[in-house]
C-alpha atoms as a PDB file:
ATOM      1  CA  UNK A   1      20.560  -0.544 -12.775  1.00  0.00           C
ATOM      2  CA  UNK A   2      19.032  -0.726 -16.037  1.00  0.00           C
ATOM      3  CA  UNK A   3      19.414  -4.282 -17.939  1.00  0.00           C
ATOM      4  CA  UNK A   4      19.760  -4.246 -22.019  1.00  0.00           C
ATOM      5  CA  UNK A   5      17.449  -5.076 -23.542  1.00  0.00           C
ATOM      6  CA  UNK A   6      19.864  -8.051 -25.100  1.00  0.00           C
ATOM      7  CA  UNK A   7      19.540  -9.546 -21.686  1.00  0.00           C
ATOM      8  CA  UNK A   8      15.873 -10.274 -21.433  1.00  0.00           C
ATOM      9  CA  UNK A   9      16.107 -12.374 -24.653  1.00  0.00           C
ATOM     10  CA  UNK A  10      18.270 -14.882 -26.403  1.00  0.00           C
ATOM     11  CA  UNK A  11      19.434 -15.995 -29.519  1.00  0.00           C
ATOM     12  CA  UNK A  12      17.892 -18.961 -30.737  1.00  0.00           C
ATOM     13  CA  UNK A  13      20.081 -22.357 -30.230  1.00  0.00           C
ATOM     14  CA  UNK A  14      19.634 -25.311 -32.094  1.00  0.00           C
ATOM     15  CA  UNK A  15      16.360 -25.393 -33.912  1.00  0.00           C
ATOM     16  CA  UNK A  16      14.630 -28.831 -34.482  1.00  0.00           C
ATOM     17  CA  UNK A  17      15.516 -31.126 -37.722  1.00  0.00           C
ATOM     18  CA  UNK A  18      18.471 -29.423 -37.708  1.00  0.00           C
ATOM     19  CA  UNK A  19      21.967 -31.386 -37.620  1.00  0.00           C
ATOM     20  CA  UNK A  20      22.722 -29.700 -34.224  1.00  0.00           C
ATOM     21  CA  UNK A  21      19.471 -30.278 -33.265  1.00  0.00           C
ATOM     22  CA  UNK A  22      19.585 -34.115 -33.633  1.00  0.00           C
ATOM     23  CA  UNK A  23      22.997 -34.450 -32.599  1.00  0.00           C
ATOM     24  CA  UNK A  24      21.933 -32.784 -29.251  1.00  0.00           C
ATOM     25  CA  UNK A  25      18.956 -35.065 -28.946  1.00  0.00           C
ATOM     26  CA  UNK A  26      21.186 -37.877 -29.939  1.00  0.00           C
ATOM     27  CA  UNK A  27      22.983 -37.137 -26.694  1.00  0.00           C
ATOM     28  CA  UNK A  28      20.277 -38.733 -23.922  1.00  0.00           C
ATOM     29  CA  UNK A  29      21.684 -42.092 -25.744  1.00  0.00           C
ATOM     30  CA  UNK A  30      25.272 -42.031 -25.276  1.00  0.00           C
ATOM     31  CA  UNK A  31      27.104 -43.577 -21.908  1.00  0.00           C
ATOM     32  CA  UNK A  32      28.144 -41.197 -19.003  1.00  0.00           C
ATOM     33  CA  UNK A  33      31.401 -40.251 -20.189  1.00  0.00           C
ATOM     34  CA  UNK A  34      30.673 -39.018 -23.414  1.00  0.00           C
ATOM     35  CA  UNK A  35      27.656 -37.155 -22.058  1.00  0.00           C
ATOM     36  CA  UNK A  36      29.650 -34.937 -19.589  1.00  0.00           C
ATOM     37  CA  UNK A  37      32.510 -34.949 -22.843  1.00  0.00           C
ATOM     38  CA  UNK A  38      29.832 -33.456 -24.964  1.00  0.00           C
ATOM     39  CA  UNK A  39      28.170 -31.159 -23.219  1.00  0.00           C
ATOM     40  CA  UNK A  40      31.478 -29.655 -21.570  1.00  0.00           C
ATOM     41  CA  UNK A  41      32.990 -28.983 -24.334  1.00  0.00           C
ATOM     42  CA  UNK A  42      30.053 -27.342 -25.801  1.00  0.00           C
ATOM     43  CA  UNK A  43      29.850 -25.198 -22.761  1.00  0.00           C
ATOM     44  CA  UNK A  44      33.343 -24.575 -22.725  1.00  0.00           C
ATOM     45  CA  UNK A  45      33.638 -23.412 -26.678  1.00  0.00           C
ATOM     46  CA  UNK A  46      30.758 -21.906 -26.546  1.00  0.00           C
ATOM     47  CA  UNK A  47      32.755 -19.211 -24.803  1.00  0.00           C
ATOM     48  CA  UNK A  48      36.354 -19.606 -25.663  1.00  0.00           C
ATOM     49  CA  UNK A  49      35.754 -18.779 -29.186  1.00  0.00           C
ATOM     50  CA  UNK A  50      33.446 -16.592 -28.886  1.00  0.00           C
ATOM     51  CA  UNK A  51      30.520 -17.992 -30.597  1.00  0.00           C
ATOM     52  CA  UNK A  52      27.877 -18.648 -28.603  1.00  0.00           C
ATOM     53  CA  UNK A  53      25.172 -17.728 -31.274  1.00  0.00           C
ATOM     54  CA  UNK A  54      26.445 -20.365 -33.748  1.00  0.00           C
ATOM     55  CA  UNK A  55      27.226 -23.080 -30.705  1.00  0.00           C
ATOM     56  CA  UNK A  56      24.341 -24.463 -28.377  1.00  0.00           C
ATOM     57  CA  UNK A  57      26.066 -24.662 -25.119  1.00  0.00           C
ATOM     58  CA  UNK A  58      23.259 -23.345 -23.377  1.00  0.00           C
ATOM     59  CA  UNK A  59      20.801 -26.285 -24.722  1.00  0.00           C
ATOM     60  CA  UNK A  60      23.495 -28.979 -24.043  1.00  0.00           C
ATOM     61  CA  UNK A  61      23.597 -27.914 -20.494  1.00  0.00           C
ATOM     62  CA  UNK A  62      19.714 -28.193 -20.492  1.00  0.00           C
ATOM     63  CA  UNK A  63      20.094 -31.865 -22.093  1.00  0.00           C
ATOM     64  CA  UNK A  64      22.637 -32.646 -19.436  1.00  0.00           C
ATOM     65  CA  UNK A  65      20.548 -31.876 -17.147  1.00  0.00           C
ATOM     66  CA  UNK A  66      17.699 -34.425 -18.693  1.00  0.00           C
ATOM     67  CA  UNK A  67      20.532 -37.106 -18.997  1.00  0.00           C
ATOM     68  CA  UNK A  68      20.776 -36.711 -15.516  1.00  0.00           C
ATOM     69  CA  UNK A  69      17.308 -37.042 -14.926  1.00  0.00           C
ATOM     70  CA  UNK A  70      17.054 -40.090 -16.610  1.00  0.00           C
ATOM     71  CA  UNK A  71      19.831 -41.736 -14.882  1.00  0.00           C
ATOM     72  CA  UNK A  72      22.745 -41.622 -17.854  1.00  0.00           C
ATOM     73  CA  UNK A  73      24.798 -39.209 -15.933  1.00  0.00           C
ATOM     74  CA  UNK A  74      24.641 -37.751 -12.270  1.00  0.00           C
ATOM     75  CA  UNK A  75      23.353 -34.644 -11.348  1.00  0.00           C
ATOM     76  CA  UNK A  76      26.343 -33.543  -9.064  1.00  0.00           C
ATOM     77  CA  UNK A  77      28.847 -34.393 -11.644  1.00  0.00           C
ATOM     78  CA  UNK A  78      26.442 -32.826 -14.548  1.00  0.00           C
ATOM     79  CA  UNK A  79      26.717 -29.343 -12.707  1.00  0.00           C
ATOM     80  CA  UNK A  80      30.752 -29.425 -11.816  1.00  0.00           C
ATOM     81  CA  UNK A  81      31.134 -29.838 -15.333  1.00  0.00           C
ATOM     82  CA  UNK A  82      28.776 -27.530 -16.306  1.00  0.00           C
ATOM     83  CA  UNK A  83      30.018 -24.653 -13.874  1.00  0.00           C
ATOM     84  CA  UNK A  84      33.974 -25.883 -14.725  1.00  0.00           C
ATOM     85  CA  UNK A  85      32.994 -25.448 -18.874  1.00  0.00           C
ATOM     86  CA  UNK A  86      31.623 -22.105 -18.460  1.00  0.00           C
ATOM     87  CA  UNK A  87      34.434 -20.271 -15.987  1.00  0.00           C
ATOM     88  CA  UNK A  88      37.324 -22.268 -17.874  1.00  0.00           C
ATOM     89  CA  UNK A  89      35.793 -21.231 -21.299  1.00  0.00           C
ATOM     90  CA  UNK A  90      35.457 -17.612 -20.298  1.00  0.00           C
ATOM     91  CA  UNK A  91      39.001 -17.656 -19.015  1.00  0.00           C
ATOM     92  CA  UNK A  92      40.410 -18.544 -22.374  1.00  0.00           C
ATOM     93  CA  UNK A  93      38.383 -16.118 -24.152  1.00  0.00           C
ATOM     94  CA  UNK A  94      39.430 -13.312 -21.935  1.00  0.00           C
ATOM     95  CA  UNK A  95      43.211 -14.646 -22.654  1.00  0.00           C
ATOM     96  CA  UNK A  96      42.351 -14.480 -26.024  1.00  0.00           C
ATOM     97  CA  UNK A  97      40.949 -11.177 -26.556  1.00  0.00           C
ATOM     98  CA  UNK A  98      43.951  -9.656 -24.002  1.00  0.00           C
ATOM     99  CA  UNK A  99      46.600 -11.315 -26.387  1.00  0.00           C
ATOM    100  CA  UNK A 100      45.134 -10.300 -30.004  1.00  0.00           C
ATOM    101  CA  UNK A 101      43.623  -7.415 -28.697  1.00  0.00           C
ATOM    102  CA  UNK A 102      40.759  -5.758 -31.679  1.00  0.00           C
ATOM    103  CA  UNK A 103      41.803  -7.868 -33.923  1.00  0.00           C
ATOM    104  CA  UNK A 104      39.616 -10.125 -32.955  1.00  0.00           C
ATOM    105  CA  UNK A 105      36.568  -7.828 -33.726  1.00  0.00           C
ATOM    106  CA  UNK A 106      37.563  -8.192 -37.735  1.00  0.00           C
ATOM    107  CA  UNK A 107      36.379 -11.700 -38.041  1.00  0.00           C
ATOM    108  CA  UNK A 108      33.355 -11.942 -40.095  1.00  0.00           C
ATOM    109  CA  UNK A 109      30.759 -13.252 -37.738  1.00  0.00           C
ATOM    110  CA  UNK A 110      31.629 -10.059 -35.269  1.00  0.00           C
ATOM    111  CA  UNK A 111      31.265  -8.185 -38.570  1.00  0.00           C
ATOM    112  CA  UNK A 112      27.990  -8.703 -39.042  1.00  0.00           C
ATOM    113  CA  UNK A 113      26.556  -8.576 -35.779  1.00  0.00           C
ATOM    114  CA  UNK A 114      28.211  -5.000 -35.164  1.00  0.00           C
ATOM    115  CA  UNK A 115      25.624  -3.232 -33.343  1.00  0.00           C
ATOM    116  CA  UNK A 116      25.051  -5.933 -31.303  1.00  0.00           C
ATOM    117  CA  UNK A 117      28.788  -5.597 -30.059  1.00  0.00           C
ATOM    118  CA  UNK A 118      28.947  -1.937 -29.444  1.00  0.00           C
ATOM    119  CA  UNK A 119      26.081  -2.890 -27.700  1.00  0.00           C
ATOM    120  CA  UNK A 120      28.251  -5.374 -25.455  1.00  0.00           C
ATOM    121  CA  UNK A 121      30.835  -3.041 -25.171  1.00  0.00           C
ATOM    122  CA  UNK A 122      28.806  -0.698 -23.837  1.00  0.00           C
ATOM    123  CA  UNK A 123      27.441  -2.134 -21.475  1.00  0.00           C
ATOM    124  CA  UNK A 124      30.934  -3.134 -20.071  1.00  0.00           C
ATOM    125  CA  UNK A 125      32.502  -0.042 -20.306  1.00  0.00           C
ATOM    126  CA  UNK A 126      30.048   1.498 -18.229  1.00  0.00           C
ATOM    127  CA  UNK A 127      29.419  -1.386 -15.939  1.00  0.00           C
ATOM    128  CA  UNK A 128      32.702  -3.503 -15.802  1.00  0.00           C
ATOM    129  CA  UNK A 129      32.776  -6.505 -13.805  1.00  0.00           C
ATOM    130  CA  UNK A 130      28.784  -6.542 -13.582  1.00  0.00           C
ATOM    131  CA  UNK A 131      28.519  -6.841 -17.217  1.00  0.00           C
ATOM    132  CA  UNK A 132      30.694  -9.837 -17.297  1.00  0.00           C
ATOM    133  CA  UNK A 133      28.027 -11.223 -14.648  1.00  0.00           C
ATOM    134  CA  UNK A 134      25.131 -10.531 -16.702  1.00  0.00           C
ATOM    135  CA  UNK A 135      26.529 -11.302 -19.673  1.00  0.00           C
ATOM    136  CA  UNK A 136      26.584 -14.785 -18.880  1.00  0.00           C
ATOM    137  CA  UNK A 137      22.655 -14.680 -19.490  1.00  0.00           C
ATOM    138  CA  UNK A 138      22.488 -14.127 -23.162  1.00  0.00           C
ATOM    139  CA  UNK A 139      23.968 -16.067 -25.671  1.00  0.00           C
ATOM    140  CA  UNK A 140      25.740 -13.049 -27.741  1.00  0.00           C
ATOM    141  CA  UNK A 141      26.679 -11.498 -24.715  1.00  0.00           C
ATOM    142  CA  UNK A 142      28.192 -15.059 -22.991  1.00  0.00           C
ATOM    143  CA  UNK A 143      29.981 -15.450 -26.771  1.00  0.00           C
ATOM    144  CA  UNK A 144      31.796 -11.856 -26.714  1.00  0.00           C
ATOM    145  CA  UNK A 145      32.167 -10.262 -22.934  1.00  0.00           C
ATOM    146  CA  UNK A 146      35.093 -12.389 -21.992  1.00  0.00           C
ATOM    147  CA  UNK A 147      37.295 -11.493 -25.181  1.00  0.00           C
ATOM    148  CA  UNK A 148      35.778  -7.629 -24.988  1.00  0.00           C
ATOM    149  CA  UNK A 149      36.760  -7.700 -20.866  1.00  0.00           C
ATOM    150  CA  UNK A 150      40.501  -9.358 -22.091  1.00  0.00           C
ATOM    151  CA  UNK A 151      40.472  -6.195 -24.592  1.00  0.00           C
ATOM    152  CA  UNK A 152      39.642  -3.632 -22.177  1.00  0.00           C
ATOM    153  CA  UNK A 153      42.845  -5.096 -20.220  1.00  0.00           C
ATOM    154  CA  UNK A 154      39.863  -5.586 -17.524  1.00  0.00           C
ATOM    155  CA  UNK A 155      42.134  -6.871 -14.255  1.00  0.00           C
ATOM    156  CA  UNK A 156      42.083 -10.503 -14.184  1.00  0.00           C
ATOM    157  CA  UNK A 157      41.080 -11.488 -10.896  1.00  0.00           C
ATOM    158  CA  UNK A 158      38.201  -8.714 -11.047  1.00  0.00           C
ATOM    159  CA  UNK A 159      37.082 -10.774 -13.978  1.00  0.00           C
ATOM    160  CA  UNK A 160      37.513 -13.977 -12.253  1.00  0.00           C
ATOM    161  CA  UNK A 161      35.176 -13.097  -9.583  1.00  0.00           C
ATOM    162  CA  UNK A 162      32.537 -12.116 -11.980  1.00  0.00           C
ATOM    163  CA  UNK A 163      33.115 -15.220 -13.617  1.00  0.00           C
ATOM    164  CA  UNK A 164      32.742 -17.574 -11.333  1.00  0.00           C
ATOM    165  CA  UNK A 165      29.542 -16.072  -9.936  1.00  0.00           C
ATOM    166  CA  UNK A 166      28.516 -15.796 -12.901  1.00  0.00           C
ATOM    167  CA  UNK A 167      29.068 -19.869 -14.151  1.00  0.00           C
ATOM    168  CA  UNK A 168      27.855 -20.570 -11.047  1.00  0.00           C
ATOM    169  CA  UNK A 169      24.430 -19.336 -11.288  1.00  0.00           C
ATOM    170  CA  UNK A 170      23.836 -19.778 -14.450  1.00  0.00           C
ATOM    171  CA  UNK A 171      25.363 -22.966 -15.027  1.00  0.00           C
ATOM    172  CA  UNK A 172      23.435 -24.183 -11.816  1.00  0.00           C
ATOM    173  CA  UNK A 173      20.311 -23.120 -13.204  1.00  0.00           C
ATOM    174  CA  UNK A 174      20.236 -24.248 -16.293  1.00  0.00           C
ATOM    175  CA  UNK A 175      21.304 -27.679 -15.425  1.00  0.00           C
ATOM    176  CA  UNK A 176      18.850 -27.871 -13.235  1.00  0.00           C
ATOM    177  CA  UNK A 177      16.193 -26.733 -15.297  1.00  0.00           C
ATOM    178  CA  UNK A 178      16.547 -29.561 -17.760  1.00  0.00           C
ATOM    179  CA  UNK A 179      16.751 -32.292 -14.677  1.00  0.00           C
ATOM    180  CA  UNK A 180      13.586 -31.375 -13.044  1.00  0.00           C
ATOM    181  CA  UNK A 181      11.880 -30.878 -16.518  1.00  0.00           C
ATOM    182  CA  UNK A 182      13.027 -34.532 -17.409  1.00  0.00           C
ATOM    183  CA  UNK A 183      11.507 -35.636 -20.817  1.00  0.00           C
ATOM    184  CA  UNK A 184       9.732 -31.910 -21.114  1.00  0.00           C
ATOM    185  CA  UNK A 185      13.040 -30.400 -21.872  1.00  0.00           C
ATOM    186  CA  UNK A 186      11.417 -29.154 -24.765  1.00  0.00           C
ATOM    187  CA  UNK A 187       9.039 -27.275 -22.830  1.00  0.00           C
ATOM    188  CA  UNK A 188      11.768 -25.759 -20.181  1.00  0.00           C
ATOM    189  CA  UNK A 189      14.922 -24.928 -23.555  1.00  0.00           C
ATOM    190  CA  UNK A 190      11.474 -22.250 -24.815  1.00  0.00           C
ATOM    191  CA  UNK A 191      11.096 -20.672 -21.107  1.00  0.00           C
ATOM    192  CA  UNK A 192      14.958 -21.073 -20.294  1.00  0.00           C
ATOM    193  CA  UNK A 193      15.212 -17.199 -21.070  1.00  0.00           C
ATOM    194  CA  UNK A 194      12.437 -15.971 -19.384  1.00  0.00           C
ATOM    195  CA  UNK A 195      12.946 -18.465 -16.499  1.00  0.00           C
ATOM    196  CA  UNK A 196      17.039 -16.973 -16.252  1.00  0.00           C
ATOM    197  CA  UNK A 197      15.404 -13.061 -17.055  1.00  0.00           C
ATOM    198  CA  UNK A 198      13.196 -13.461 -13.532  1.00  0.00           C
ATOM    199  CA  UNK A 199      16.405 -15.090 -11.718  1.00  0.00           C
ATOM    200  CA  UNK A 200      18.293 -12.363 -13.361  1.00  0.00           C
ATOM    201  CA  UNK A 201      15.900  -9.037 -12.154  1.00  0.00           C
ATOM    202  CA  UNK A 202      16.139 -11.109  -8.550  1.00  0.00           C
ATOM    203  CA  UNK A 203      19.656 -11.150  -8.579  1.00  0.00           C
ATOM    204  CA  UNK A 204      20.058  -7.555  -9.363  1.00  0.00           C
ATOM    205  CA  UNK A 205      17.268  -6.337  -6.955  1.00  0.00           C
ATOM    206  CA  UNK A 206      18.984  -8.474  -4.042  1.00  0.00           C
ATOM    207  CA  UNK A 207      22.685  -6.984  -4.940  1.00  0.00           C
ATOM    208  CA  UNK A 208      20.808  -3.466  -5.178  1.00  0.00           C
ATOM    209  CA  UNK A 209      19.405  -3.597  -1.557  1.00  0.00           C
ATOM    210  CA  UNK A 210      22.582  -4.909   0.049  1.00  0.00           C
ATOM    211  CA  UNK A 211      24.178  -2.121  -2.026  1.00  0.00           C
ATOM    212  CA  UNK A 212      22.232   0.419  -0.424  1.00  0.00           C
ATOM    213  CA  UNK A 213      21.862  -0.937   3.126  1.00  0.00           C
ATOM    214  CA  UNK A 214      25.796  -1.152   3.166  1.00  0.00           C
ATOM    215  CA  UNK A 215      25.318   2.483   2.127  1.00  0.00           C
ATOM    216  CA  UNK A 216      23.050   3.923   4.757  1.00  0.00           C
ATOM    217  CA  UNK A 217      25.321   1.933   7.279  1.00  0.00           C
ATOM    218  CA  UNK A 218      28.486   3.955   6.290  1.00  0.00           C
ATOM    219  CA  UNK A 219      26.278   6.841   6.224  1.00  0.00           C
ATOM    220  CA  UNK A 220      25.493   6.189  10.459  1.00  0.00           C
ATOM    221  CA  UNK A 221      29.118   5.535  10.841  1.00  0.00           C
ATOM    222  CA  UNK A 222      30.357   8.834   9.320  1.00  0.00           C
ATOM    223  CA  UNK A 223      27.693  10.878  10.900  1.00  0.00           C
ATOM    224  CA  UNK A 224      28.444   9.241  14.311  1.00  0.00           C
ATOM    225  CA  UNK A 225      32.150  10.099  13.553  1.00  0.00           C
END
């Protein structure tokens, strides 16, 4: 299987100095409940609305994972929300792209980014449920698959079991990430890509060989047959 190139990089969240950017930061000082508020409802819109390149949900799940660190919120609850934002939010923006349909695509920030969605819906026509999977790795990718599988009238518990593997991992690791980094969560948001790319190609390379040994053991059964 040959990953896009989209997937071995990232779009840039939240810059420093920025209003984001300090809001985000501003985060480590709030109390528990607002923490997991925050940083779910990032998650969650980064996806329903389809823009993840505007929205930083994948550096408040980083900083939720430093809150937890730190002791302001706790790890096991950090994660369920985490994993909970991201499958929910894909959920609605699969609903949304299966009700309004290309419409959706007109809006002005799809506009400009349009070879970066034919890209994306490449990559799940000829892939399907996989793509949703490894779409979840990329921030333009984890913005638009969900409404482009809802278009594509993609079968909705086929999507849900993409989905939820897919939150899982990724909302696992990145969580995770930012709690063992601790106060370096600087240091871990500028690997975060390359750090998901490497879980990513070991992912792929483990569903690959169970692919194939599945394969040469229906191969022995027929043969025997």
């Amino acid at each position: 299987m040959k990953v896009p190139e989209p997937l071995l990089g990232d779009f840039p969240e939240a810059g420093r100095g920025t209003v984001v950017g300090v809001f985000l930061e501003g985060l480590l000082t709030l109390p528990p409940g607002l923490v997991y508020l925050v940083v779910g409802a990032l998650v969650f819109a980064e996806d329903a609305i389809f823009v993840g390149f505007v929205l930083p949900g994948e550096t408040a799940a980083i900083l939720g994972g430093v809150a937890a660190s730190q002791g302001h919120a706790s790890l096991a609850g950090m994660l369920l929300i985490v994993v909970l934002a991201a499958v929910v939010g894909d959920s609605v923006g699969y609903e949304v792209g299966k009700q309004l349909g290309p419409r959706i695509l007109g809006i002005s920030l799809l506009r400009r980014r349009a070879d970066q969605l034919e890209r994306a819906r490449s990559f799940l026509a000829r892939r399907g449920g996989v793509a949703v999977f490894l779409g979840r790795f990329t921030a333009f990718f984890r913005a638009v698959m969900p409404a482009l599988a809802g278009i594509a009238q993609m079968p909705y518990r086929r999507f849900l079991v993409f989905n939820v593997a897919g939150g899982l991992v990724w909302g696992a690791g990145v969580v995770l990430l930012g709690f063992l980094a601790g106060n370096s969560y600087e240091a871990v948001e500028r690997v975060a890509g390359r750090a998901v790319a490497v879980v990513l190609v070991v992912v792929v390379l483990a569903g690959l060989v169970a692919w194939h040994l599945r394969r040469r053991r229906r191969e022995r059964r027929v043969t025997r047959a």
